[in-house]
Protein backbone atom coordinates (compact mmCIF):
# COMPACT_ATOMS: atom_id res chain seq x y z
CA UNK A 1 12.66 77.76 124.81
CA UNK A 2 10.92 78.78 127.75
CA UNK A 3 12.29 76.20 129.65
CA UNK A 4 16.01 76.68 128.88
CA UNK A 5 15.45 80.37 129.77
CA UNK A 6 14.56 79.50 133.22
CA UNK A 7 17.09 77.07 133.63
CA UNK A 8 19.67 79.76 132.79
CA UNK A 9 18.11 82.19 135.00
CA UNK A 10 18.17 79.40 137.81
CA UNK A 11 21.93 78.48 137.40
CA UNK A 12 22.36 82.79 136.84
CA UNK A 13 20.94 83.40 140.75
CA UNK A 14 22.67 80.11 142.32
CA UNK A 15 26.19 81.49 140.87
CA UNK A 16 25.55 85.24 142.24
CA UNK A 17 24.05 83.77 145.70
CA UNK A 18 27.01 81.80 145.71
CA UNK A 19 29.91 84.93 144.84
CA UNK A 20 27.74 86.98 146.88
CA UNK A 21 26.99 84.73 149.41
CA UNK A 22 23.52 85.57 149.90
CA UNK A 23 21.55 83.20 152.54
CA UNK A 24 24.39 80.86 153.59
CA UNK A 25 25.12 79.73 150.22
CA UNK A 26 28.41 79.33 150.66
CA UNK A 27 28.04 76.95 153.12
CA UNK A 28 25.55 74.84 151.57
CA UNK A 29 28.03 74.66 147.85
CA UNK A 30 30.92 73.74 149.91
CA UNK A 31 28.91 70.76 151.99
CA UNK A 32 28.08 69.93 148.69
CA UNK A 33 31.66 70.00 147.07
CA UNK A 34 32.40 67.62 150.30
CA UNK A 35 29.79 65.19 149.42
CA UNK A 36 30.70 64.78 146.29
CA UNK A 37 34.65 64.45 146.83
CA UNK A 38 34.10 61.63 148.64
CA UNK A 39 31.69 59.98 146.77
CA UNK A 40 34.30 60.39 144.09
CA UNK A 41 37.07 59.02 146.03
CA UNK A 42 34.90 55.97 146.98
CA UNK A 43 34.22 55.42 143.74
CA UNK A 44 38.03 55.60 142.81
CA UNK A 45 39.07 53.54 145.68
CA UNK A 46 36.54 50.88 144.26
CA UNK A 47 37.99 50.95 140.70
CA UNK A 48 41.28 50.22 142.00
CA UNK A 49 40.28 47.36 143.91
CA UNK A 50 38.67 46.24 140.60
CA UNK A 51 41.57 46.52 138.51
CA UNK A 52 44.09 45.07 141.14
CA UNK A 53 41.80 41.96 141.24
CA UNK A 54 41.57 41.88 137.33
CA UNK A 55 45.48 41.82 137.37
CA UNK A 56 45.72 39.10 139.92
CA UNK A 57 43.21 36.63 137.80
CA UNK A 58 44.86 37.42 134.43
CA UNK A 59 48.35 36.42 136.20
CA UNK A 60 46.75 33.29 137.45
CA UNK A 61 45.67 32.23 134.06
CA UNK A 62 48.90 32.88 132.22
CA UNK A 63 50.13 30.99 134.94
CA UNK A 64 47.83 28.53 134.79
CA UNK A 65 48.67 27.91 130.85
């Protein structure tokens, strides 16, 4: 229990450093919101390609048949 206490209190002080912008926080959370944008958008980019080639070798096999 003492454990989740401290995580809230953790999470508590990143949010008010954040709104408050105490030591450059902003900065750091919005680097951070960058980073993980476009790890998102690789990962989307990848899934496309996935499902495109998916497509393309179930419409050689009906083909196929």
């Amino acid at each position: 229990m003492k454990k989740l206490w401290l995580v809230l209190l953790v999470i508590v002080f990143a949010v008010l450093a954040v709104m408050f912008d105490w030591f450059g926080s902003r900065d750091v959370a919005q680097s951070g919101v960058e980073a993980t944008q476009g790890a998102v958008d690789k990962i989307q980019e990848t899934g496309d390609a996935i499902s495109q080639t998916i497509q393309q070798l179930n419409e050689t096999k009906k083909e196929a048949n």
